[in-house]
Protein backbone atom coordinates (compact mmCIF):
# COMPACT_ATOMS: atom_id res chain seq x y z
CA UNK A 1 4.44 77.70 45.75
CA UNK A 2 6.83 79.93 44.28
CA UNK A 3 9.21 77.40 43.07
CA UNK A 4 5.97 75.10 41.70
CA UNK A 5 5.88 78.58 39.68
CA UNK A 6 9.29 78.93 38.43
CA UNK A 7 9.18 75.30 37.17
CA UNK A 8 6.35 75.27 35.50
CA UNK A 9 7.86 78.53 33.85
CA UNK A 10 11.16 76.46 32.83
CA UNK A 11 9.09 73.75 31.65
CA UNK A 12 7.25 76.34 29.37
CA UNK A 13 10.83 77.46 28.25
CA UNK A 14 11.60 74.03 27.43
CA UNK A 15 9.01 73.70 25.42
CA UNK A 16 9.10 76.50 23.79
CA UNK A 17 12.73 75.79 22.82
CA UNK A 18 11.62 72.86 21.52
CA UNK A 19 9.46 74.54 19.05
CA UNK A 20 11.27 77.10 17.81
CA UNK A 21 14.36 74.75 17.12
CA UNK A 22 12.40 72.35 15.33
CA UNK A 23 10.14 75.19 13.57
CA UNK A 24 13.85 76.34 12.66
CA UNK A 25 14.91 72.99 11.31
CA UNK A 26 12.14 72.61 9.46
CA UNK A 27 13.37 75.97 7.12
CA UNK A 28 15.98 74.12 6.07
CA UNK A 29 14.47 70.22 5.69
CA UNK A 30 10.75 71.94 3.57
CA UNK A 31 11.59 75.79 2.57
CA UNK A 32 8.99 75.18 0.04
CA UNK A 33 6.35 74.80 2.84
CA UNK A 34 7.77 78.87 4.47
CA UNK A 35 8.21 80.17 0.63
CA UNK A 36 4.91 80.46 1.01
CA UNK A 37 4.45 82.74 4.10
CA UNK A 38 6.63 85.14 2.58
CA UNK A 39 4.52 88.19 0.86
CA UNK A 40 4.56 88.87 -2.41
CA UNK A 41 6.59 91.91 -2.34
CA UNK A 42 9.31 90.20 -0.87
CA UNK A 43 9.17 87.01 -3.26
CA UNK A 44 12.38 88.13 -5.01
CA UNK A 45 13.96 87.07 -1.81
CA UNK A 46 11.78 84.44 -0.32
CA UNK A 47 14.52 81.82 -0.26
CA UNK A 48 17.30 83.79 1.38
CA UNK A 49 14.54 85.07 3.86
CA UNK A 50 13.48 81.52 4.92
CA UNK A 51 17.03 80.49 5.81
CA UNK A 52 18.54 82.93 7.52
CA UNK A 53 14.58 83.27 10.14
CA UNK A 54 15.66 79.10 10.06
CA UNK A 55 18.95 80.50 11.61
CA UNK A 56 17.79 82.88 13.58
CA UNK A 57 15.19 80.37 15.39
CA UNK A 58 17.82 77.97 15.57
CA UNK A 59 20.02 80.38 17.82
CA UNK A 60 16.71 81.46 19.72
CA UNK A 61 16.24 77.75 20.60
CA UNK A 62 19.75 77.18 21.65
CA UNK A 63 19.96 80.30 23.61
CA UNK A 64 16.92 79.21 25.51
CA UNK A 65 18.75 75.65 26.39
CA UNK A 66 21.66 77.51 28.11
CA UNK A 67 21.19 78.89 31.83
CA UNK A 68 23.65 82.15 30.76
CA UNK A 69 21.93 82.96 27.52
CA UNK A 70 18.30 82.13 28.19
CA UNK A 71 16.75 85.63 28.81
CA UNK A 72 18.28 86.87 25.89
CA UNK A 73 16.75 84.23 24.07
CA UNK A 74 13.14 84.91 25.67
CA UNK A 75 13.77 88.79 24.28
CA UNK A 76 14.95 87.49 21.07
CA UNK A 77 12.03 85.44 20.72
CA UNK A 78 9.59 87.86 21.72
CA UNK A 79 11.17 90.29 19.18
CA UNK A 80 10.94 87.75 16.22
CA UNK A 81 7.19 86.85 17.39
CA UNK A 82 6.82 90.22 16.75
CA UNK A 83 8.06 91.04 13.48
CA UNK A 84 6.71 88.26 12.38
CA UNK A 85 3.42 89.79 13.52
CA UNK A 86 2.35 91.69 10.09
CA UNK A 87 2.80 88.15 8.38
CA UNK A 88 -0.14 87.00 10.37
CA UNK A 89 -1.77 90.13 9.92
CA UNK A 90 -1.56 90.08 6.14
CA UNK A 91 -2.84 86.32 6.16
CA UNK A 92 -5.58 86.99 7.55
CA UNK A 93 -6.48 89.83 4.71
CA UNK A 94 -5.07 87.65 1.93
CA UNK A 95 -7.88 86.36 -0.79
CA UNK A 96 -5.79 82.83 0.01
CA UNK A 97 -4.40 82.84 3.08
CA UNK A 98 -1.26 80.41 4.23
CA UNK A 99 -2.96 78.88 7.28
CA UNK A 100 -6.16 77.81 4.85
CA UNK A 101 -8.75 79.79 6.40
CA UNK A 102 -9.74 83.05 6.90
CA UNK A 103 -10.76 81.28 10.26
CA UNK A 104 -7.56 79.91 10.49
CA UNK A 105 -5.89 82.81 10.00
CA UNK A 106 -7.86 84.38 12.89
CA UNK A 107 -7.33 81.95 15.31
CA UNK A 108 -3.18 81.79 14.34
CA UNK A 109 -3.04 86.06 14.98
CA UNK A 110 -4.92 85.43 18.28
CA UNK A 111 -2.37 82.45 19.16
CA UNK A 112 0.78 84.92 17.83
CA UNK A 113 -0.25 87.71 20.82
CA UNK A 114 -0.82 84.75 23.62
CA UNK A 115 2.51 83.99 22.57
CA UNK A 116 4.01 87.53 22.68
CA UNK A 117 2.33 87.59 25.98
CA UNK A 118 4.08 84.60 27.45
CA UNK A 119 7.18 85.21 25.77
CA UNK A 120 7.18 89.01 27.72
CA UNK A 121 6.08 87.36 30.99
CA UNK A 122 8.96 84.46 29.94
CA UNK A 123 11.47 87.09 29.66
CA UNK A 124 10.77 88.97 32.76
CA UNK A 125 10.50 85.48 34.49
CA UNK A 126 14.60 85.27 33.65
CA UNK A 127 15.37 88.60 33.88
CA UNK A 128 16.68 88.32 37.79
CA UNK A 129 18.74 85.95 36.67
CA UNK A 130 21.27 88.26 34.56
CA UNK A 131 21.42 90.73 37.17
C-alpha cells in the first residue's frame, strides 16, 4: 500500500514537472500572453519579470526531474505558488481580470491553494529522502 502511495506521489511530481517546465517555456515562446498577469504597478518591468519567473520555472521543473534535487524543487515550487498568490488575489478584484471571469478568477485562487497544498504535502513526501 505504501509504495502504491509513493508512486502515485512521483507520478504527481512528474506531472507537475511537466507543467511548470512547459508553463516556463511558454514565457519565452508568448510573453505577450504573461505581460498581462503582471499588475499595473509593476508594468515598467513586465518584460524582464516574465523572463526571469520563465527561468525560474524552468529550474523548478528540472529540479523536480532529478532524484538529488527534487525536494528542493517541491519547496521552490511551493514558494513561487506562493508569491505568485497576490496575482490571483488581485485578479480576482480587477474590473478585467486575466483569467476572463470574475468566476474564473475564483475558481483559479481556489485551484492556486489545492496546489500549495499538494506542493507542501509533495515536499514533505521527498523530504526523507535528503536526510
Amino acid at each position: 500500500m505504501e509504495k502504491t502511495i509513493h508512486k502515485a506521489w512521483f507520478v504527481l511530481k512528474i506531472i507537475l514537472a511537466l507543467f511548470i517546465t512547459y508553463a516556463g517555456v511558454q514565457h519565452f515562446l508568448n510573453p505577450d500572453f504573461f505581460v498581462k498577469v503582471v499588475p499595473p504597478f509593476l508594468m515598467d518591468f513586465a518584460l524582464p519579470i516574465v523572463y526571469i519567473s520563465g527561468v525560474i520555472e524552468i529550474a523548478i521543473g528540472l529540479l523536480l526531474f532529478t532524484n538529488k534535487y527534487q525536494y528542493l524543487g517541491a519547496l521552490s515550487f511551493f514558494l513561487l505558488m506562493l508569491a505568485f498568490l497576490p496575482l490571483h488575489i488581485w485578479d480576482v478584484f480587477a474590473e478585467n481580470p486575466f483569467t476572463g471571469s470574475q468566476k474564473a478568477a475564483y475558481i483559479r485562487l481556489g485551484i492556486q491553494f489545492v496546489l500549495l497544498a499538494v506542493l507542501w504535502k509533495l515536499k514533505t513526501v521527498y523530504t526523507d529522502e535528503v536526510v
